[in-house]
Structures are given as structure tokens and as C-alpha cells.
N, C-alpha and C. Protein backbone atom coordinates (compact mmCIF):
# COMPACT_ATOMS: atom_id res chain seq x y z
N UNK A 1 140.37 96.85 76.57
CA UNK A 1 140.93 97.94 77.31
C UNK A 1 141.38 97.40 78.67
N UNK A 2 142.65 98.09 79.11
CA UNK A 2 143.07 97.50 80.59
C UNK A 2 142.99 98.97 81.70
N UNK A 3 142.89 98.61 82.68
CA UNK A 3 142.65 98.92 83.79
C UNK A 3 143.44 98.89 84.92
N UNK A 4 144.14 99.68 85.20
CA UNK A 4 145.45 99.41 86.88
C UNK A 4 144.79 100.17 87.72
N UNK A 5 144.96 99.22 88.99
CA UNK A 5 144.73 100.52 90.45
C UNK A 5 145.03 98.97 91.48
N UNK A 6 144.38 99.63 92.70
CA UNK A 6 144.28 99.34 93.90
C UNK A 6 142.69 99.14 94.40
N UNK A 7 142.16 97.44 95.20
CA UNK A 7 140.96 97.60 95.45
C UNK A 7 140.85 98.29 96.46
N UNK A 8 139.39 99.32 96.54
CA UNK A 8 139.33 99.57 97.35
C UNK A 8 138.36 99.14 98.22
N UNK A 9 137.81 98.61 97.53
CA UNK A 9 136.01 98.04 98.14
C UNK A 9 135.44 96.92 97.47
N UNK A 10 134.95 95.53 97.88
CA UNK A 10 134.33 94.59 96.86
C UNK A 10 132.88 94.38 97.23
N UNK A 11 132.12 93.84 96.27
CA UNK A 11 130.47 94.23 96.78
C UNK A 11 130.22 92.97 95.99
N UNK A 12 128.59 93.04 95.96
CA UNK A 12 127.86 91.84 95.60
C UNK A 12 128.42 91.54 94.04
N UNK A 13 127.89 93.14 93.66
CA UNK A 13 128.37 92.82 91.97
C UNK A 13 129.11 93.83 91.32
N UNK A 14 130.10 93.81 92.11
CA UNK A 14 131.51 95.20 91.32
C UNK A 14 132.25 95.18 92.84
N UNK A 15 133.14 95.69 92.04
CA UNK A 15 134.37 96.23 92.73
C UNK A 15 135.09 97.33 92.34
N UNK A 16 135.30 98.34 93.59
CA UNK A 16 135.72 99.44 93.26
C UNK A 16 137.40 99.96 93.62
N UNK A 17 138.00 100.30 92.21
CA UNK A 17 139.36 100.66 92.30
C UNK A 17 139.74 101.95 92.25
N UNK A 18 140.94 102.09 92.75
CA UNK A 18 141.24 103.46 92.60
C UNK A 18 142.44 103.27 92.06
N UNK A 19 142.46 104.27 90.51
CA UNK A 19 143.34 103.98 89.14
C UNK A 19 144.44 104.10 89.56
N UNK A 20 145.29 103.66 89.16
CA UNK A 20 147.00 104.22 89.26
C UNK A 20 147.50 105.30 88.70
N UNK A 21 146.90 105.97 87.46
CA UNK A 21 147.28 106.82 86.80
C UNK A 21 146.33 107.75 87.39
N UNK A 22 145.31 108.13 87.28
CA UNK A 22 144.26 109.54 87.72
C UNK A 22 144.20 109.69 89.33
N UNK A 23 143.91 108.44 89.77
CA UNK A 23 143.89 108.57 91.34
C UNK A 23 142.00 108.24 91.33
N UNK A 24 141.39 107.81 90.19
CA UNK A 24 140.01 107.89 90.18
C UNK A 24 139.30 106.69 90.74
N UNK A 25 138.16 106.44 91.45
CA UNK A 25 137.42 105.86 91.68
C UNK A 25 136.86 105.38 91.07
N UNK A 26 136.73 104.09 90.50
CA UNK A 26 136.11 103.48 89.45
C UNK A 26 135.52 102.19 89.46
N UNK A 27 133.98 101.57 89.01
CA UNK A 27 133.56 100.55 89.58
C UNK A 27 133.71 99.74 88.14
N UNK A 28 133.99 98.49 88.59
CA UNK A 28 133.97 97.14 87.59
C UNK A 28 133.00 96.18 87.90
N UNK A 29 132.18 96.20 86.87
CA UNK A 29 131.22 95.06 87.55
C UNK A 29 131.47 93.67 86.71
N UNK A 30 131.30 92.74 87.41
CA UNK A 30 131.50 91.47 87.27
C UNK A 30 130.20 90.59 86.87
N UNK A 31 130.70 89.25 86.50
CA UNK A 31 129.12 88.18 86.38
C UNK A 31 129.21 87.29 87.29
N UNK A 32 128.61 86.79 87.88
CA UNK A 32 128.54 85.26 88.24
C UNK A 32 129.66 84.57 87.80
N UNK A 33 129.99 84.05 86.71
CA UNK A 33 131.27 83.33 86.45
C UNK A 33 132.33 84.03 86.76
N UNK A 34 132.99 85.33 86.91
CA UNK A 34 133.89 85.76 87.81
C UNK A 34 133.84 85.54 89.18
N UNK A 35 132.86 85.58 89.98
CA UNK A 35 132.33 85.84 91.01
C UNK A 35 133.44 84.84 92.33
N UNK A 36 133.81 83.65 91.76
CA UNK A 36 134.97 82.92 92.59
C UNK A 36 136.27 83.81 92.05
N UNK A 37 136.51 83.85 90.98
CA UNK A 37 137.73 84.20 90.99
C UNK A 37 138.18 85.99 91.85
N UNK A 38 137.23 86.82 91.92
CA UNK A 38 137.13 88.20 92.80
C UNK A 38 137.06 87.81 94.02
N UNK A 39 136.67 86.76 95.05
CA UNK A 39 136.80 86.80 95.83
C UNK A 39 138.21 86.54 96.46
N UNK A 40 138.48 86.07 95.42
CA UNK A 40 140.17 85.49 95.79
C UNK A 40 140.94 86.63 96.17
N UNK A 41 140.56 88.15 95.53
CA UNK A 41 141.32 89.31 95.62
C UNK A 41 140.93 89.86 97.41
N UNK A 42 142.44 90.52 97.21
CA UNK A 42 141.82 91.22 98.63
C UNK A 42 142.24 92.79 98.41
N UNK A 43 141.18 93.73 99.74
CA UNK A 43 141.83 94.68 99.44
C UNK A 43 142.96 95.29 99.72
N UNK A 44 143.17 96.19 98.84
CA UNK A 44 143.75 97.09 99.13
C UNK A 44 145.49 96.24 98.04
N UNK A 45 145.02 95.27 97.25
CA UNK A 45 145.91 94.71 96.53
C UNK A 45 146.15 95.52 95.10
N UNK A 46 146.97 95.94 94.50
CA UNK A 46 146.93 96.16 93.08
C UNK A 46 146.92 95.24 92.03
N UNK A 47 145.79 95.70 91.03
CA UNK A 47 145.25 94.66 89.99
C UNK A 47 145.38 94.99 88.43
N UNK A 48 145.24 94.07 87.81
CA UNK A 48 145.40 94.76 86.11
C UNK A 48 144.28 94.56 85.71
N UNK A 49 142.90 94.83 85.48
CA UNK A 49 142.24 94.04 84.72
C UNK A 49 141.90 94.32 82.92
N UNK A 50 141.20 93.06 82.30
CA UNK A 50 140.79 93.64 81.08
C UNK A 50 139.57 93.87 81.07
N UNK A 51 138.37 95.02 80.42
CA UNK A 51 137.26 95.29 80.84
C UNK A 51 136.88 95.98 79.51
N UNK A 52 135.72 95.71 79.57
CA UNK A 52 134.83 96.70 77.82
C UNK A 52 133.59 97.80 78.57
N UNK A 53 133.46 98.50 77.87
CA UNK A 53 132.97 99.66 78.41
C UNK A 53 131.37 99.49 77.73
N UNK A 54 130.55 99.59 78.46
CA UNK A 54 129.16 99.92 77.78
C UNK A 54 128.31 101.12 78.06
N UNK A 55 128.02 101.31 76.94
CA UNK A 55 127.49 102.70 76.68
C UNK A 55 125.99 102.74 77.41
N UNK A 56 125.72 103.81 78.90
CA UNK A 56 124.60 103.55 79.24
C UNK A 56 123.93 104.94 79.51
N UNK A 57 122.70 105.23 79.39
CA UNK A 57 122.10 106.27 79.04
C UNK A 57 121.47 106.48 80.58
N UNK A 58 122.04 107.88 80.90
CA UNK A 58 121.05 108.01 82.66
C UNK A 58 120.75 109.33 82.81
N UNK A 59 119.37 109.20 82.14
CA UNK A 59 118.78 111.00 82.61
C UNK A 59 118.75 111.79 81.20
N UNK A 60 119.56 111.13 80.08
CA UNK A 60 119.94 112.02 79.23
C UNK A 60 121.62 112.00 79.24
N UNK A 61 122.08 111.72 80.04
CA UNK A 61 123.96 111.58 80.05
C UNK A 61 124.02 110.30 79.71
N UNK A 62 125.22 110.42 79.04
CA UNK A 62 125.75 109.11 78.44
C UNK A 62 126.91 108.97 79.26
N UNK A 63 127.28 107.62 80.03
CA UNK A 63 127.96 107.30 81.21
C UNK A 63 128.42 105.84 80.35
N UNK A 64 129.61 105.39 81.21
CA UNK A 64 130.09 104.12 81.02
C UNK A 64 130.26 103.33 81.94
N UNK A 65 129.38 101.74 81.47
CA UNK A 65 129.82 101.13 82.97
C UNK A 65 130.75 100.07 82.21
N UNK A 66 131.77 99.73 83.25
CA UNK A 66 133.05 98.95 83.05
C UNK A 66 132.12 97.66 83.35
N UNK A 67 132.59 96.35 82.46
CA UNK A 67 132.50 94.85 82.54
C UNK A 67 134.02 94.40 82.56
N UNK A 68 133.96 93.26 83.39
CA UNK A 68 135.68 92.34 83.79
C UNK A 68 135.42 91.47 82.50
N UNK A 69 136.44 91.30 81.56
CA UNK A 69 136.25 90.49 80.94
C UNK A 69 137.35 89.32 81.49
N UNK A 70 138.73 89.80 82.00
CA UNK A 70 139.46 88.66 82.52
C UNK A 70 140.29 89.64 83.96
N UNK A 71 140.93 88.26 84.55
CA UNK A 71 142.06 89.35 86.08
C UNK A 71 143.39 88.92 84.99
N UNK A 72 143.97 90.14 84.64
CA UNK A 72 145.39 90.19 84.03
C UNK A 72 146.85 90.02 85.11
N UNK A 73 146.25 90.44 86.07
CA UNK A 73 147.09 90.07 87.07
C UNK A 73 146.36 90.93 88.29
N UNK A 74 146.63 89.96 89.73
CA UNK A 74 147.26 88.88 90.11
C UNK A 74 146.82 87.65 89.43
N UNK A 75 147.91 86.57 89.32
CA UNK A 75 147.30 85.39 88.59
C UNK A 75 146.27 84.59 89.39
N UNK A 76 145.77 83.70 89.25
CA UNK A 76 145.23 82.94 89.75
C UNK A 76 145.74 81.98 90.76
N UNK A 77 145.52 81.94 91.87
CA UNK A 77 146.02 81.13 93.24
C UNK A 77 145.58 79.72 92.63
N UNK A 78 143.98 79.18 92.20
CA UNK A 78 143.43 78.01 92.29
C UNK A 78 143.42 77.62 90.35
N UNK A 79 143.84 77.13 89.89
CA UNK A 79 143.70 76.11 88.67
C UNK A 79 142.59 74.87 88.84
N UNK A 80 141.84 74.99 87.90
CA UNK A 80 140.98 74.05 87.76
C UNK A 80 141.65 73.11 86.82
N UNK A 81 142.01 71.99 87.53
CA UNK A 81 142.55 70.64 86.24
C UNK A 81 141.66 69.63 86.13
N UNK A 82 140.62 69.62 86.15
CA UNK A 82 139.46 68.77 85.50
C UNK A 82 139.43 67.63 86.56
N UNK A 83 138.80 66.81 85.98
CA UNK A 83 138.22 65.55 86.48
C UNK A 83 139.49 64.58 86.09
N UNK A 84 139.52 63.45 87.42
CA UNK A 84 140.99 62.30 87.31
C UNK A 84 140.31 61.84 86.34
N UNK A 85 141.15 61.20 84.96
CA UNK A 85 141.23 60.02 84.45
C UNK A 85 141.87 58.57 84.92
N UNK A 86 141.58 57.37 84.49
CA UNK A 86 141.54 56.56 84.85
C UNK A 86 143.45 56.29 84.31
N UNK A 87 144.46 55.90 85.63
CA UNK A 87 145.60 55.95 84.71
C UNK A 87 146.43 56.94 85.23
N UNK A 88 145.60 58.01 85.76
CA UNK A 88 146.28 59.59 86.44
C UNK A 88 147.01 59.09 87.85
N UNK A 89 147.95 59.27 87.64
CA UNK A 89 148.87 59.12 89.00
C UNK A 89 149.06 60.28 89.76
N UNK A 90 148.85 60.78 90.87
CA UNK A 90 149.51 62.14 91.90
C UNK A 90 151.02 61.90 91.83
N UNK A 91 151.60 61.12 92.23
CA UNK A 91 152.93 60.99 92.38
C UNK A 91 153.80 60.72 91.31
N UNK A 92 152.73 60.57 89.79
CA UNK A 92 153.49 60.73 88.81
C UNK A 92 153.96 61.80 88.13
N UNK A 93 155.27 62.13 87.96
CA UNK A 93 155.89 62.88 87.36
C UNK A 93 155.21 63.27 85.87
N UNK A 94 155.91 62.28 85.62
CA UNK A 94 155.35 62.57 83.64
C UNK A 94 154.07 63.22 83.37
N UNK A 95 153.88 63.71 82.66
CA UNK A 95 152.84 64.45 81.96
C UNK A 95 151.70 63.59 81.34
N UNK A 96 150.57 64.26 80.65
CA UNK A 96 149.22 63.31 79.68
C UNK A 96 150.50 63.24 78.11
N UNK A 97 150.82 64.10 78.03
CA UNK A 97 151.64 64.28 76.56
C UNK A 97 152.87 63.48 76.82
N UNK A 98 153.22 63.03 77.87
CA UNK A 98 154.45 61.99 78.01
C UNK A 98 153.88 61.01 78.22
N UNK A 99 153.25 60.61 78.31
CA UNK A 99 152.61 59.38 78.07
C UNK A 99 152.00 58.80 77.15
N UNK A 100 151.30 59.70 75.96
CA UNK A 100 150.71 59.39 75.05
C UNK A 100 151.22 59.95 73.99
N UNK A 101 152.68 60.00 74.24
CA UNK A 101 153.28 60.79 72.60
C UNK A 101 154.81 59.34 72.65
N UNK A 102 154.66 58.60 73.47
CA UNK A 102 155.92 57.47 73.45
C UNK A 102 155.87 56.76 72.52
């Protein structure tokens, strides 16, 4: 399931948007392994996310709390490209697949 709005607030463990379509207030909570990539957001930015809903029982009401499963957009500012290999040039153009497909 996806999710549009605007942040309005970020916290230890969620962040709260306000939808694009209802105008609703709505919290997404996150894990630890998101936890770099949310900070990257700022507020008051509009976001897409993808999120699964879990069914949670409070009092007798059945409520849903939202989980981030990925940020659909904005993309990602920082790419993780691993560890240099031995051979890896900065100033080289060519690619791992242009090099090892000649």
C-alpha cells in the first residue's frame, strides 16, 4: 500500500504526515534500518511512501499502525557503493561490466 502527504513532524520512531488526499494526520513508524535514510527527509517536504498496515488491538478497538517498508520518493541523496576493489579507479570512466565483459 502507498501513502502521499507532507511531513509534518519526525520523532525517535515514526513520522507524522499529513495525507494529500484526506488532509489526515497519520503516523509511520519506522525500524532502525530506515532510521538513516528518514533523517535525510525534512519537513514539511512531500513524500510517497510504501507501508503495510498491522492489525493492533487497543481497549477492544481494532486500530492500524502503519510500517515503512521503502521511501518511493524523494529518492535517495546518499548511494551506498560498497567497499573499493582492488583495480577500482575514481577517475575511471568505464564501468565493473566494461571491464570484465571485453
Amino acid at each position: 500500500m502507498e501513502i502521499r502527504g507532507v511531513i509534518k513532524s519526525k520523532h525517535i520512531n515514526h513520522v507524522r504526515i499529513i495525507t494529500s488526499d484526506k488532509k489526515q494526520e497519520v503516523d509511520v513508524f519506522y525500524t532502525d534500518s530506515k532510521k538513516f535514510d528518514i533523517e535525510e527527509l525534512i519537513e514539511n517536504e512531500v513524500v510517497l511512501f510504501s507501508i503495510v498496515a498491522e492489525s493492533v488491538d487497543y481497549y477492544g478497538l481494532k486500530l492500524a499502525k502503519f510500517w515503512l517498508l521503502s521511501i518511493i520518493s524523494p529518492k535517495k541523496k546518499f548511494v551506498y557503493q560498497g567497499k573499493k576493489r582492488k583495480g577500482d579507479n575514481e577517475n575511471n570512466e568505464e564501468g565493473w561490466a566494461d571491464r570484465h565483459l571485453k
